[in-house]
Each structure stands twice: as C-alpha cells, then as structure tokens.
Protein backbone atom coordinates (compact mmCIF):
# COMPACT_ATOMS: atom_id res chain seq x y z
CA UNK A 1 155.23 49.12 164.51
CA UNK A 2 153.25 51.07 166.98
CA UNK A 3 150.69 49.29 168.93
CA UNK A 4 147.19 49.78 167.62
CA UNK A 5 145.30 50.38 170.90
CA UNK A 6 147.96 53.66 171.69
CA UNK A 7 147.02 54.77 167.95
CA UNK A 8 143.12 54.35 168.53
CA UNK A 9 143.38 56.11 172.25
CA UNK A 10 145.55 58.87 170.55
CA UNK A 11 142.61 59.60 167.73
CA UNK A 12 139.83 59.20 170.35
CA UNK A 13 141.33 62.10 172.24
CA UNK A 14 142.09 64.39 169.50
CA UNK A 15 138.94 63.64 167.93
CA UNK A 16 137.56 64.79 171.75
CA UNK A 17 139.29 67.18 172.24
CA UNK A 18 138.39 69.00 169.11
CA UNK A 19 135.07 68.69 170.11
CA UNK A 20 135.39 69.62 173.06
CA UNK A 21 136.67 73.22 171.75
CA UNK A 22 134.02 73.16 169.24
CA UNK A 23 131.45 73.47 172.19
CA UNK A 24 133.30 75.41 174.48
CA UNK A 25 134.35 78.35 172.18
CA UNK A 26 130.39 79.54 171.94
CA UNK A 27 130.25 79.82 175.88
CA UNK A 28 133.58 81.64 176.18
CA UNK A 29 133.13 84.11 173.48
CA UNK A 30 129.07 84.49 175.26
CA UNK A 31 130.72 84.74 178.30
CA UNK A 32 133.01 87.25 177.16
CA UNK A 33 130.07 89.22 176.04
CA UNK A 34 128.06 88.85 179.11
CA UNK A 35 131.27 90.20 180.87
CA UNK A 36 131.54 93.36 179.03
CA UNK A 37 128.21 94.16 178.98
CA UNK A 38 128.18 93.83 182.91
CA UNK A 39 130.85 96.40 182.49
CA UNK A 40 129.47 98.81 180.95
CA UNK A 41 126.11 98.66 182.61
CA UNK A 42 128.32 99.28 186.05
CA UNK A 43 129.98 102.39 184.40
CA UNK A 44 126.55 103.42 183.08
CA UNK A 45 124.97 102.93 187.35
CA UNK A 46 128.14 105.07 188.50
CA UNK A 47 127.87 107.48 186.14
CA UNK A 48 123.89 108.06 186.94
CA UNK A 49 124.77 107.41 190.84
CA UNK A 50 126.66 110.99 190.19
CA UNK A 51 124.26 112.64 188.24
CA UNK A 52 122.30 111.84 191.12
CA UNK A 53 124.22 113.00 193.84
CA UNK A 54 124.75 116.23 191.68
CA UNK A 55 121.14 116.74 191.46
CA UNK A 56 120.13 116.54 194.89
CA UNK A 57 123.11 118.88 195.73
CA UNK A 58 121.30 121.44 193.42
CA UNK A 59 117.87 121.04 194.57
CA UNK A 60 116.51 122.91 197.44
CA UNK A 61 114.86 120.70 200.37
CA UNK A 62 111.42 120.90 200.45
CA UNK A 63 110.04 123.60 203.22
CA UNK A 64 106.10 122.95 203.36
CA UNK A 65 104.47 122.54 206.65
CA UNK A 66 103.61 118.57 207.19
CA UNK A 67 99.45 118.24 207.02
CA UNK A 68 97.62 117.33 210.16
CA UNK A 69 97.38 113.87 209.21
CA UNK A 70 101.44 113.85 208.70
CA UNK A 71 102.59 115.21 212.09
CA UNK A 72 103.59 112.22 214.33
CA UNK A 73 101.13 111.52 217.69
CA UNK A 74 102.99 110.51 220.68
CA UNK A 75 101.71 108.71 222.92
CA UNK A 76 103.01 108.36 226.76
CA UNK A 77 101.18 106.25 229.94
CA UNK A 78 101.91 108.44 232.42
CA UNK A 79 100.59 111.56 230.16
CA UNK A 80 97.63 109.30 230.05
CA UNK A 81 97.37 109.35 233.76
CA UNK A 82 97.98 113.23 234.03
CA UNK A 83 95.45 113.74 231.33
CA UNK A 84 92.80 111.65 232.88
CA UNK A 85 93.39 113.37 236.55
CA UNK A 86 93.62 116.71 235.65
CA UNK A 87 89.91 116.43 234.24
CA UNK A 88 89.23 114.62 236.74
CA UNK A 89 87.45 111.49 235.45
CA UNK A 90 87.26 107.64 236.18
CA UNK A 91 88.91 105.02 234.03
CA UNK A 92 85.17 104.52 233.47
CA UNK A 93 84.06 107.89 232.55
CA UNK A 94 87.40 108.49 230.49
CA UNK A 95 86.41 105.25 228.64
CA UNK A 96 82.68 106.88 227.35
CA UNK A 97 85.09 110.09 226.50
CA UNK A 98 86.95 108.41 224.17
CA UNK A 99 84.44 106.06 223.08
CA UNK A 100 86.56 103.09 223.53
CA UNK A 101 86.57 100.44 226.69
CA UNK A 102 87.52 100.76 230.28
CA UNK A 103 89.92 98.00 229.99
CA UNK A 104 91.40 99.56 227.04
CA UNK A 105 92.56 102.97 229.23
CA UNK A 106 93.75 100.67 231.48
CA UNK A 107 96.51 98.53 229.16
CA UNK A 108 97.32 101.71 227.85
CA UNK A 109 98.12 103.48 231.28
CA UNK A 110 99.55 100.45 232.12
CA UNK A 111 102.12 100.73 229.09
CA UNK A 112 100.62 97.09 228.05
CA UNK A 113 98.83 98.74 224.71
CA UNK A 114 99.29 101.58 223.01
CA UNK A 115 96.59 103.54 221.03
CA UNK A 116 95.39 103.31 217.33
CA UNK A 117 95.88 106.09 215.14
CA UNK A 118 92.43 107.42 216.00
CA UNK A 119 92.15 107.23 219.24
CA UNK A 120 95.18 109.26 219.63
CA UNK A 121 93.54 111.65 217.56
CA UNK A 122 90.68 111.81 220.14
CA UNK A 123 93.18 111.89 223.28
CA UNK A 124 94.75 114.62 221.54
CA UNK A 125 91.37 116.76 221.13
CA UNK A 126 90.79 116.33 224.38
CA UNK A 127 93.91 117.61 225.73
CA UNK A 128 92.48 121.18 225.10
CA UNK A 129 89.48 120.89 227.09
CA UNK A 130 88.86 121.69 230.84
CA UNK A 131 86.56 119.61 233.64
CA UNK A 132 83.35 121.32 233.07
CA UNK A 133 83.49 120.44 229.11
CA UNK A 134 84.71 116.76 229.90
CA UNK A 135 81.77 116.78 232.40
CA UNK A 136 79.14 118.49 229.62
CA UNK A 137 80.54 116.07 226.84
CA UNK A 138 79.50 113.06 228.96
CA UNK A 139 76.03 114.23 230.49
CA UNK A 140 75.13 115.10 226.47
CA UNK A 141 76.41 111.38 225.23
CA UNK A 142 74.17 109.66 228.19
C-alpha cells in the first residue's frame, strides 16, 4: 500500500505542473510572435537601408553656392593683431570700430575669447577697408 503523503506530493505536482503549462504556453506562443515580427521588421530596415543607398547613388549632389549667412567665419588672434596694425588703430580705437569693449579685443588677441557670430561679421567688413576710412568711420561715430 503506497504511502499517502508520496500519493498527495505526486498529485500536488502534476496538478502544478499542469498549471504551470497552462500559464506559460500564452507567453511562449506571444513570444514567438514578438520574435517573428522583430524579424521581419529587420528584413523590412535592410531592405529600405538599400533602397536608400540606391537612391543617393542616383541622385546628383547638390551644387548651389552656400548663402552669406552659410559660409563659415574664421577667426584667428594673430589675424586680429595684423588687422588692427595694418589700420593702424589702438585696442581702444579698434574697440569703438567694432562697437564692442576694449577688453573684449584684448581676450580675443589674446586667444582667451573668441568672437560671436556678429562681431565676426563686423571684423570681416572691416577687413576691406584702408586707414583713412577706419580713421573717417571713427571721427563720424564721435
């Protein structure tokens, strides 16, 4: 006669075990799911990866001139320098030029600062002009 706690202990885990599968075949046949939809999604990104690469193969580069406000402004501290002797003004005078502060022209010879946007927009205008326009420009602005 078999002992009666090995029969119970035998039920228990069939009866767990059954449910166990019960809740576990949902989640494998989702996850099987979830698995080939990953799939195909990665075949669908390769496939437009090489449409893609097809496309820009086929298409000509773009050949317009960059605007003014595209083209790139560099800026250099000794240019700075050059700039500012060649007209021949003070830090000071160079400043009211510019419209911006003495101490300013000096971090940027310096290479401490560098210039906004518009300011080297205004160093840049003034590259073109000589020391009797740099010395009319200021005499008007006082």
């Amino acid at each position: 006669m078999p002992n009666i706690a090995s029969v119970l202990k035998d039920e228990i885990t069939r009866l767990c075990k059954k449910e166990i599968r019960s809740q576990i075949e949902p989640i494998k046949s989702a996850s099987s799911n979830y698995r080939r939809d990953i799939a195909e999604l990665k075949r669908r990104i390769a496939e437009l990866e090489r449409q893609n690469g097809h496309l820009r193969k086929n298409i000509p580069e773009a050949t317009s001139e960059p605007t003014e406000e595209d083209r790139p402004l560099r800026f250099v501290a000794k240019g700075l320098v050059s700039l500012r002797k060649r007209i021949g003004l003070s830090i000071e005078d160079f400043a009211k030029l510019l419209d911006v502060s003495p101490q300013s022209i000096y971090n940027w010879q310096a290479g401490k600062t560098v210039p906004r946007r518009a300011q080297l927009e205004k160093l840049a205008s003034i590259r073109s002009i000589g020391k009797r326009e740099a010395q009319s420009i200021l005499e008007v602005g006082k």
